[in-house]
N, C-alpha and C. Protein backbone atom coordinates (compact mmCIF):
# COMPACT_ATOMS: atom_id res chain seq x y z
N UNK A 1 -5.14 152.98 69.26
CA UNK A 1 -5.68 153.99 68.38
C UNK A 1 -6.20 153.29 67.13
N UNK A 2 -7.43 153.61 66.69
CA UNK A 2 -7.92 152.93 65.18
C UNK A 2 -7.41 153.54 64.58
N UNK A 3 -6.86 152.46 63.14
CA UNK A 3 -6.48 153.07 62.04
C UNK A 3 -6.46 154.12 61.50
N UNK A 4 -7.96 154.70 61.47
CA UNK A 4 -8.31 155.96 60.73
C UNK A 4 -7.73 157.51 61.63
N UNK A 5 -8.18 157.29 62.64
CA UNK A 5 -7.45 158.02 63.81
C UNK A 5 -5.97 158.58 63.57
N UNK A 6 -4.87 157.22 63.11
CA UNK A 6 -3.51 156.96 63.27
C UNK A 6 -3.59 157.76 61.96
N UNK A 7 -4.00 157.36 60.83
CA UNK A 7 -3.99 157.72 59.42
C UNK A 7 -4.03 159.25 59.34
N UNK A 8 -5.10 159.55 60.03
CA UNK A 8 -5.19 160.93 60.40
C UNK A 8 -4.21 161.82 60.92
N UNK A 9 -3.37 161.12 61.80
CA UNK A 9 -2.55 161.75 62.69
C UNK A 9 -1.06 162.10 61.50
N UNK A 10 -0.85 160.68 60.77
CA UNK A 10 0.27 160.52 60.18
C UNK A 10 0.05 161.58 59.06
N UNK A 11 -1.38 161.65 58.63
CA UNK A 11 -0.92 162.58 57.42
C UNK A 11 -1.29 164.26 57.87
N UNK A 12 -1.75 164.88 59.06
CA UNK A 12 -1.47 166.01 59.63
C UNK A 12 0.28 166.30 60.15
N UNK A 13 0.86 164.92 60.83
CA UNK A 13 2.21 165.06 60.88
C UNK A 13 3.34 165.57 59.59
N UNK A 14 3.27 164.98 58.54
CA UNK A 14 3.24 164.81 57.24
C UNK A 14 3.04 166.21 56.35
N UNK A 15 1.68 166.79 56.95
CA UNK A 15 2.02 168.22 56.10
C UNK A 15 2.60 169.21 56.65
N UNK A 16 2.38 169.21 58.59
CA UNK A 16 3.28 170.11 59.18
C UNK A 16 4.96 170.13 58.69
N UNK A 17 5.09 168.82 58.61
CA UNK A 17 6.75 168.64 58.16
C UNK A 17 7.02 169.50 56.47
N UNK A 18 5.98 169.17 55.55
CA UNK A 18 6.24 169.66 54.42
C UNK A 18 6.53 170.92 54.41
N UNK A 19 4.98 171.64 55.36
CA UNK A 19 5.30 172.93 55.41
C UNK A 19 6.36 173.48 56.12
N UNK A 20 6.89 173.09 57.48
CA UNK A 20 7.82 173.84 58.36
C UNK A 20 9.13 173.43 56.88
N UNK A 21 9.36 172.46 56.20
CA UNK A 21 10.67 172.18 55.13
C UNK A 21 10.44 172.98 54.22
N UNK A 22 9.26 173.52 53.62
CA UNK A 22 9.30 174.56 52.06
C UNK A 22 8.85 175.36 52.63
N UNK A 23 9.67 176.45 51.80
CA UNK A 23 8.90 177.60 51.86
C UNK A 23 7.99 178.17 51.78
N UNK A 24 7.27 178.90 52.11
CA UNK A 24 5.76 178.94 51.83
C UNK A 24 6.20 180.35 50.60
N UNK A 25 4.83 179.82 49.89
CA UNK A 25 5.19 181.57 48.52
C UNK A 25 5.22 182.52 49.22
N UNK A 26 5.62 183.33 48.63
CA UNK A 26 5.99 184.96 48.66
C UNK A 26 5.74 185.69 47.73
N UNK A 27 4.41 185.91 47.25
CA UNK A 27 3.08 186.44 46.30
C UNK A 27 4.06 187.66 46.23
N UNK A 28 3.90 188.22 47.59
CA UNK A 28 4.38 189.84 47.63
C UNK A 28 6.11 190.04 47.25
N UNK A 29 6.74 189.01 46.97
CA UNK A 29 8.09 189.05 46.40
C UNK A 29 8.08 188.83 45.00
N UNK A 30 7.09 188.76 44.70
CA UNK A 30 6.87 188.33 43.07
C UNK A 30 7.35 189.47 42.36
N UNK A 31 7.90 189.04 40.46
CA UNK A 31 8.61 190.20 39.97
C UNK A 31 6.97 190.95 39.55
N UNK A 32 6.70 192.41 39.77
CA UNK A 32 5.59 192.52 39.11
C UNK A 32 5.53 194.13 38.53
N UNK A 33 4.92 194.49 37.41
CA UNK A 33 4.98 195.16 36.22
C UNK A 33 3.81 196.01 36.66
N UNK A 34 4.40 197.46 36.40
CA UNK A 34 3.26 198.09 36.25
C UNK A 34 2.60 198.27 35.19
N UNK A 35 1.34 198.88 35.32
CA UNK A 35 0.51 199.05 33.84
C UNK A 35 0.33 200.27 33.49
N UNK A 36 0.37 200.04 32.08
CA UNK A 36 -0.34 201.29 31.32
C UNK A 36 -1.33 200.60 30.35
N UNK A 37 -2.39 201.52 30.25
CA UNK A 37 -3.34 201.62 29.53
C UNK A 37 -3.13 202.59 28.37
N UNK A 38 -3.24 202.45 27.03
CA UNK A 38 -3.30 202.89 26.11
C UNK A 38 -4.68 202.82 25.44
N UNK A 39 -4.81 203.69 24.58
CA UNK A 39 -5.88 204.09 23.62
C UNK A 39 -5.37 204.37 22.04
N UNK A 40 -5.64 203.83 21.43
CA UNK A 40 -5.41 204.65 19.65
C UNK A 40 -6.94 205.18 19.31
N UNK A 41 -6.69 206.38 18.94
CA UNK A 41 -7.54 207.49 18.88
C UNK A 41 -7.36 207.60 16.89
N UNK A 42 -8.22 207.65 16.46
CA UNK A 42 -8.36 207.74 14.62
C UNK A 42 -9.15 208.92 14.55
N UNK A 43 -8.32 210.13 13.46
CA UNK A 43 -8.97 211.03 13.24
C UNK A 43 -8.75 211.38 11.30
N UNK A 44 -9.68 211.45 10.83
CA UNK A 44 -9.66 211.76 9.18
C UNK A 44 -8.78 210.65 8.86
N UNK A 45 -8.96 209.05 9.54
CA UNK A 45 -8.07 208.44 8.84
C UNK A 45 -6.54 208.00 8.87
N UNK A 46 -6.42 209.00 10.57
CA UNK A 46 -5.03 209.11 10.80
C UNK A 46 -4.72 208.52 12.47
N UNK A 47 -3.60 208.39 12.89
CA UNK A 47 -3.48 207.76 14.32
C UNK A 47 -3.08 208.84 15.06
N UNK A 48 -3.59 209.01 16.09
CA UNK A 48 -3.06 210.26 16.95
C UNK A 48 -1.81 209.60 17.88
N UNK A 49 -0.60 209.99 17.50
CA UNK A 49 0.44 209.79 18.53
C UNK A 49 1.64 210.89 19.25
N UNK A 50 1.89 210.85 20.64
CA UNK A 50 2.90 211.46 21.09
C UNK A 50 4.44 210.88 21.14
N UNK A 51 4.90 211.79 21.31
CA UNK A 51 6.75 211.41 21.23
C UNK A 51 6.70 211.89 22.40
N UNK A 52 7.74 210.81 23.00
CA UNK A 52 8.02 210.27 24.41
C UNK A 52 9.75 211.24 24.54
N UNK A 53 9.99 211.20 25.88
CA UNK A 53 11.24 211.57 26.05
C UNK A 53 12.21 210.86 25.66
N UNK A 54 12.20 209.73 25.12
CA UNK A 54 12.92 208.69 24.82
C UNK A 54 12.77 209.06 22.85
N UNK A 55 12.17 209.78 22.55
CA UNK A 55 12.11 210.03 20.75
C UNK A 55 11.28 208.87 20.81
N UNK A 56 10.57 208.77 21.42
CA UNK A 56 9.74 207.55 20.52
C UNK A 56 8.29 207.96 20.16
N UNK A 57 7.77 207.40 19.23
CA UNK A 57 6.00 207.53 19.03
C UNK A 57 5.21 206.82 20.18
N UNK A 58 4.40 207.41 20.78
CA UNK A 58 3.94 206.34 21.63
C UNK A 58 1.97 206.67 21.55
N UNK A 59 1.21 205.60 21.49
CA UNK A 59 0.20 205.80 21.92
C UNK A 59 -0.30 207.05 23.03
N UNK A 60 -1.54 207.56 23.20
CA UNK A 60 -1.37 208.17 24.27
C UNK A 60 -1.83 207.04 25.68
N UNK A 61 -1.93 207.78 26.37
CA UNK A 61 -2.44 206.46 27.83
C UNK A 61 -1.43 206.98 29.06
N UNK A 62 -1.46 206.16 30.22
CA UNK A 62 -0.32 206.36 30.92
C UNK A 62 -1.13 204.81 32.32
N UNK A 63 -0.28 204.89 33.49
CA UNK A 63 -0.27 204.41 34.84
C UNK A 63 -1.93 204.22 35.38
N UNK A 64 -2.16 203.10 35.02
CA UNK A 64 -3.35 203.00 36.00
C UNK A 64 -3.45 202.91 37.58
N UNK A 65 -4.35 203.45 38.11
CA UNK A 65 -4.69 204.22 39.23
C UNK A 65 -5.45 202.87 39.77
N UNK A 66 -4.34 202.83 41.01
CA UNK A 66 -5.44 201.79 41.94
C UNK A 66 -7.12 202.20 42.20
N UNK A 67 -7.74 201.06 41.75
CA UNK A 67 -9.26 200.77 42.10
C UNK A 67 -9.50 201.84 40.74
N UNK A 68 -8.95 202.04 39.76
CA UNK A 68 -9.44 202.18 38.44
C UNK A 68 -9.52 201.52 37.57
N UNK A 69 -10.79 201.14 36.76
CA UNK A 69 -10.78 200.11 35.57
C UNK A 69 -9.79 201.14 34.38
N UNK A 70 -9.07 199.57 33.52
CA UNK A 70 -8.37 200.01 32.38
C UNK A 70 -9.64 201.01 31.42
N UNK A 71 -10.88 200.88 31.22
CA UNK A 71 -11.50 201.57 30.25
C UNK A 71 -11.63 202.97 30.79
N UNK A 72 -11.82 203.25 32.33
CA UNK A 72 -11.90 204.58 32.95
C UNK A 72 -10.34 205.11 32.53
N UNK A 73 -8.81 204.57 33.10
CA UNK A 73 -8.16 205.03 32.74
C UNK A 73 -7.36 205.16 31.23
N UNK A 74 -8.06 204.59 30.25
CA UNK A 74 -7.48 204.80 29.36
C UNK A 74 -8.51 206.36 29.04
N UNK A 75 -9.87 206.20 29.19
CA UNK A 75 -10.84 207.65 29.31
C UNK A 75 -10.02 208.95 29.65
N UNK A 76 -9.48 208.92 30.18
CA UNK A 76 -8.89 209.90 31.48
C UNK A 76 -7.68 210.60 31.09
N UNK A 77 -6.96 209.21 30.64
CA UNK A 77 -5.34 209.56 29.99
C UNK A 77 -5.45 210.19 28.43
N UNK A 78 -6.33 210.20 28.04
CA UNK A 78 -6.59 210.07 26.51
C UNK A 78 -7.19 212.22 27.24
N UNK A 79 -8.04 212.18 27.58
CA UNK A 79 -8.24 213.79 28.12
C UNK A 79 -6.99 214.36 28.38
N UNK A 80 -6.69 213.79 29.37
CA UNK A 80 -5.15 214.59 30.19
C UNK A 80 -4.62 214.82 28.84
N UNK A 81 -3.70 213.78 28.26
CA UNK A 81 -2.85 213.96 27.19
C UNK A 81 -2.92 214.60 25.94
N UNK A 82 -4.49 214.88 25.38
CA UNK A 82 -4.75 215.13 24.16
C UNK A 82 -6.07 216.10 24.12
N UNK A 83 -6.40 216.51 25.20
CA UNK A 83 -7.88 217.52 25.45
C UNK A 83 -9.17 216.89 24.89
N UNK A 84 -9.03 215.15 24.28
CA UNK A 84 -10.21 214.81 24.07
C UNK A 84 -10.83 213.91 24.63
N UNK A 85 -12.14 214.20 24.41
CA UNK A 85 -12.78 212.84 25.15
C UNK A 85 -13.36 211.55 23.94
N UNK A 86 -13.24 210.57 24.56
CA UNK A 86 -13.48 209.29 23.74
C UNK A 86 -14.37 208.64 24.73
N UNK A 87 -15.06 207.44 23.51
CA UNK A 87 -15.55 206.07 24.26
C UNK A 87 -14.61 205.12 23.91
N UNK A 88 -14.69 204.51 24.85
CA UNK A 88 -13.42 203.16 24.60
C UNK A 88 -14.12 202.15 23.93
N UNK A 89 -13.50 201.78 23.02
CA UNK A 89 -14.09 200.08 22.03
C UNK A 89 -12.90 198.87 22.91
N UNK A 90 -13.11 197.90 22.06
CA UNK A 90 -12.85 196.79 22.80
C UNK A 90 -10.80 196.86 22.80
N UNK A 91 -10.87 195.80 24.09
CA UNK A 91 -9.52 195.79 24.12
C UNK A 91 -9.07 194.75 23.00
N UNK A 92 -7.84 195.36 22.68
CA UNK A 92 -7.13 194.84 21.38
C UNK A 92 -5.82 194.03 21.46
N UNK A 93 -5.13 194.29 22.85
CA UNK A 93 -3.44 193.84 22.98
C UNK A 93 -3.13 193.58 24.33
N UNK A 94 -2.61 193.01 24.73
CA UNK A 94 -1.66 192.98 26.21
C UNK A 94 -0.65 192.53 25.67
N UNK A 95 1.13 193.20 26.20
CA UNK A 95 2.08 192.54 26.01
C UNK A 95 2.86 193.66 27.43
N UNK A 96 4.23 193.12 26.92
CA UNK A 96 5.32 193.43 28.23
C UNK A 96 6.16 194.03 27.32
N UNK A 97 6.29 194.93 27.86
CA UNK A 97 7.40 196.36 27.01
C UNK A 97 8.26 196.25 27.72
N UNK A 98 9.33 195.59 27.24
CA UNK A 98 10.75 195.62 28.13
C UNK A 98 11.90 197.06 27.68
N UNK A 99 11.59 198.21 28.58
CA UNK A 99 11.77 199.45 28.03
C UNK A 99 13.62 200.06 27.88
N UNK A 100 14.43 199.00 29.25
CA UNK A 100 15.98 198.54 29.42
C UNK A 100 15.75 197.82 30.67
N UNK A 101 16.91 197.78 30.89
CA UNK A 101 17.33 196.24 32.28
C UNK A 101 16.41 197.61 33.43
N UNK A 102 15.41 196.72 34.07
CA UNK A 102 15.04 196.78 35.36
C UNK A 102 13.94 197.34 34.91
N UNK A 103 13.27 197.80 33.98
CA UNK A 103 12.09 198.32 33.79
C UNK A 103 10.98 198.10 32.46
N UNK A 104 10.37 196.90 33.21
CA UNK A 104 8.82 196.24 32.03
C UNK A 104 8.22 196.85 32.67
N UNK A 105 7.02 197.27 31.78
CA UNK A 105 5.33 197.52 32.06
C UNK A 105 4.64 196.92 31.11
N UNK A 106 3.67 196.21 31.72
CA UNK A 106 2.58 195.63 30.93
C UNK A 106 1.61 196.23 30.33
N UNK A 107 1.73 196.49 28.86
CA UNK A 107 0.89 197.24 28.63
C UNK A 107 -0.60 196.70 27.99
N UNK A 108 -1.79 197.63 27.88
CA UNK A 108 -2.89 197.04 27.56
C UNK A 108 -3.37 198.29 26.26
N UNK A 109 -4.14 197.60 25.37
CA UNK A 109 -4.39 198.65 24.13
C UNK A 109 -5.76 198.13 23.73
N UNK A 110 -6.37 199.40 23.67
CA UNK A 110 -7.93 199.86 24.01
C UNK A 110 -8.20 200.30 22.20
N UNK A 111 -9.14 200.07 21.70
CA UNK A 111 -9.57 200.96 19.99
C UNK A 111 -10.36 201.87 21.22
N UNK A 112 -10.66 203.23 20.54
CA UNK A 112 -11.46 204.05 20.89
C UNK A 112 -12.02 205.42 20.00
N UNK A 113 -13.26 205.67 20.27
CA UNK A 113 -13.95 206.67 19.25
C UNK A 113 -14.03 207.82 19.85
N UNK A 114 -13.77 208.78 19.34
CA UNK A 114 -12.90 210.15 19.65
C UNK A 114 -14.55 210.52 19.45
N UNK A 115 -15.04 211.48 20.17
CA UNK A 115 -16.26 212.61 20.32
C UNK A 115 -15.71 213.65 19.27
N UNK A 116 -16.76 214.03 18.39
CA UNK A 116 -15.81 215.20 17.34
C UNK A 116 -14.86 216.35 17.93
N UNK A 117 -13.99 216.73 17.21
CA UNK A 117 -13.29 217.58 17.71
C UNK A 117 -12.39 218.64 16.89
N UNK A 118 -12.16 219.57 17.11
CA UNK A 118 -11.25 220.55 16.26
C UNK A 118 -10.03 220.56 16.39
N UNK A 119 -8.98 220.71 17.40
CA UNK A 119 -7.82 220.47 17.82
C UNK A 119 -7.65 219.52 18.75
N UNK A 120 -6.09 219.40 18.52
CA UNK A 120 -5.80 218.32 19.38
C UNK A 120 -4.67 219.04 20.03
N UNK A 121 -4.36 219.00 21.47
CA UNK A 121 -3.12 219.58 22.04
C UNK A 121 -2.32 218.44 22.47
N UNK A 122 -1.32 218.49 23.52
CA UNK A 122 -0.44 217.37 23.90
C UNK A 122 -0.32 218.33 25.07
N UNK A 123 -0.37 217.29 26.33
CA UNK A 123 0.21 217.93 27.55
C UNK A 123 1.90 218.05 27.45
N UNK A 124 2.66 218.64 28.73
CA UNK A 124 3.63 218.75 29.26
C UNK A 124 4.70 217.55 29.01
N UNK A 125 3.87 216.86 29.34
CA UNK A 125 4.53 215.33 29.77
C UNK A 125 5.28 214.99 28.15
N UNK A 126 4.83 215.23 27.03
CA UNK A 126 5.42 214.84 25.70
C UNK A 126 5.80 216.01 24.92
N UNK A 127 6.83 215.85 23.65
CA UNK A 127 7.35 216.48 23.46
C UNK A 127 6.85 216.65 21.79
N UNK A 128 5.82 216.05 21.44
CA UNK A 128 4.87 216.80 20.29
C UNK A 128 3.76 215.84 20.16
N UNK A 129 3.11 216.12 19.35
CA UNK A 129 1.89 215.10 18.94
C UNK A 129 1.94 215.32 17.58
N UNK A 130 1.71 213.74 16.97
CA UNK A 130 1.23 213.44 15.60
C UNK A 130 0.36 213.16 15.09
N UNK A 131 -0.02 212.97 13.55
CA UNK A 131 -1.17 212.71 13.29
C UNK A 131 -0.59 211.94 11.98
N UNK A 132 -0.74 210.65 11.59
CA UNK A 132 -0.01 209.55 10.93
C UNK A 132 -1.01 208.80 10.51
N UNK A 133 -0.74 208.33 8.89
CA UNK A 133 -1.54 207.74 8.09
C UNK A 133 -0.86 205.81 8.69
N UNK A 134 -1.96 204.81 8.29
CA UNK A 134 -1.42 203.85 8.40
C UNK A 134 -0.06 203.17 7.95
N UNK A 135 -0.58 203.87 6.75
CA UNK A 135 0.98 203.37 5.86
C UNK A 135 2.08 203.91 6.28
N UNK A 136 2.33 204.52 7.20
CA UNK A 136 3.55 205.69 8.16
C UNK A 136 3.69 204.91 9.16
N UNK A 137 3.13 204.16 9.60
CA UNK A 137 3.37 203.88 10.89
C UNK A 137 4.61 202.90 11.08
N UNK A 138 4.90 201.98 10.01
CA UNK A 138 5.73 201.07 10.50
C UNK A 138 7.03 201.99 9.95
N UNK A 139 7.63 202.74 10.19
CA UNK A 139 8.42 203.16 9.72
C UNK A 139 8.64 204.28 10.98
N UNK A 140 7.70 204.66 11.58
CA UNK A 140 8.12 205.32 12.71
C UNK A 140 8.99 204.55 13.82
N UNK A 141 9.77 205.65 14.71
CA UNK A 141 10.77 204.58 15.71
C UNK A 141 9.48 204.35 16.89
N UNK A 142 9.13 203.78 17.38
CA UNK A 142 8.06 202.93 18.56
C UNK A 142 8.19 201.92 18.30
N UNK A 143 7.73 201.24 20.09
CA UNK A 143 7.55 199.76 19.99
C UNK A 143 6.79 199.47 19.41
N UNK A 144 7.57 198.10 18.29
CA UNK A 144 6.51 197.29 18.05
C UNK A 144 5.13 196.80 17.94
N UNK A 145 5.04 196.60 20.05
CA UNK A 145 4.01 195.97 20.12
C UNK A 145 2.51 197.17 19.40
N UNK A 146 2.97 198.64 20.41
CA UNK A 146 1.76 199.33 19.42
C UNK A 146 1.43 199.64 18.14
N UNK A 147 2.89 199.30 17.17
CA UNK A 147 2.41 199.14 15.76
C UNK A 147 1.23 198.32 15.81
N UNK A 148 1.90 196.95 16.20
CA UNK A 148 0.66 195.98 16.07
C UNK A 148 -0.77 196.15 16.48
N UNK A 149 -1.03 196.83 17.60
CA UNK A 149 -2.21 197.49 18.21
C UNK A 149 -2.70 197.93 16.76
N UNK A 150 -1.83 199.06 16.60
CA UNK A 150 -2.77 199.87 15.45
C UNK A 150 -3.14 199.20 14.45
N UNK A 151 -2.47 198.31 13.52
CA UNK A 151 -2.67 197.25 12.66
C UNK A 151 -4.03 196.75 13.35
N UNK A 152 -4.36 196.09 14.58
CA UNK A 152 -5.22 195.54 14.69
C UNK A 152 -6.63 196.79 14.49
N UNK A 153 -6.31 197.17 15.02
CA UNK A 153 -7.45 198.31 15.13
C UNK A 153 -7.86 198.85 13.62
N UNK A 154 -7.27 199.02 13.03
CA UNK A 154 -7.70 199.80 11.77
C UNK A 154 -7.72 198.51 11.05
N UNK A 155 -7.07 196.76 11.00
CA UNK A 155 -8.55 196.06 10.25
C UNK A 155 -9.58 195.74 10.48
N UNK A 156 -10.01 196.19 12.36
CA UNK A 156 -11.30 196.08 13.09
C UNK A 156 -12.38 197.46 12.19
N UNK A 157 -11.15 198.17 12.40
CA UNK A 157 -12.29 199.84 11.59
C UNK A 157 -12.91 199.06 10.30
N UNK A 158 -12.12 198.72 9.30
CA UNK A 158 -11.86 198.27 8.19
C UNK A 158 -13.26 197.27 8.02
N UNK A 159 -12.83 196.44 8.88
CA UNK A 159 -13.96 195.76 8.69
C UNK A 159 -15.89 196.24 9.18
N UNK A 160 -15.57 196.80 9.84
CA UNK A 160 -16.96 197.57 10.37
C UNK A 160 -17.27 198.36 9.38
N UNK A 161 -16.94 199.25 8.74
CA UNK A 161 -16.97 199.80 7.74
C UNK A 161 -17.72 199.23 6.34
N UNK A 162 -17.24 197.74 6.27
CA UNK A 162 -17.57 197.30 5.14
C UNK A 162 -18.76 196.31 5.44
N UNK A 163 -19.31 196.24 6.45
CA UNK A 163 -20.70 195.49 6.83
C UNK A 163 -21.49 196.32 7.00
């Protein structure tokens, strides 16, 4: 047998062995997080938020829908939850909301411009809706991470504003 032949042989022998010895991945065993899409919605200056069953402030948004883009479902969730319609501005955040043991969702946070409007309702699903100046916000009980969202968003307003 020529070299190259043998060489050939030894290193096809060589990966069968690697592979039949390791495991091959298991993509589909992976730990993995569902998503929510969020939106912060600004009206007269103020942040539109719901309280969660948990007492918390939360953005509105919810569960993205297989073969839905985050900008359709944050569109969608922002209707369902609040009777309005928006355009979505740019995304602002991704982080992992570790909510207790066994349950993260990755969440994603959208700025968005509310179509004018007169009222605002809250579906079923929450247990009131707010309307909160910036300076309120860090003082409300919610995660963190969407304080920070909003922070980002209103020095994005901030700055558009002043160009």
């Amino acid at each position: 047998m020529n070299s190259m032949l043998k060489k050939r042989k030894l290193t096809k022998e060589r990966l069968n062995l690697m592979m039949s010895s390791s495991p091959r991945p298991q993509d589909n065993k992976a730990h993995r997080f569902p998503v929510s899409v969020k939106g912060i919605v600004f009206n007269d200056g103020r942040v539109v938020l719901l309280k969660n069953e948990r007492d918390e402030w939360e953005l509105p948004g919810g569960k993205l829908e297989l073969g839905e883009t985050p900008e359709a479902c944050a569109v969608r969730e922002i209707e369902e939850e609040l009777g309005l319609a928006v355009r979505i501005g740019p995304l602002l955040d991704s982080w992992v909301y570790h909510i207790f043991e066994g349950v993260d969702v990755l969440i994603l946070t959208y700025g968005s411009y509310p179509m004018p409007f007169s009222e605002i309702t809250h579906s079923p699903e929450h247990k009131a809706v707010g309307l909160f100046s910036p300076e309120e916000v860090p003082s409300l009980r919610m995660p963190e991470g969407y304080k920070k969202s909003i922070r980002t968003w209103v020095g994005s307003l901030s700055r558009s504003q002043t160009q």
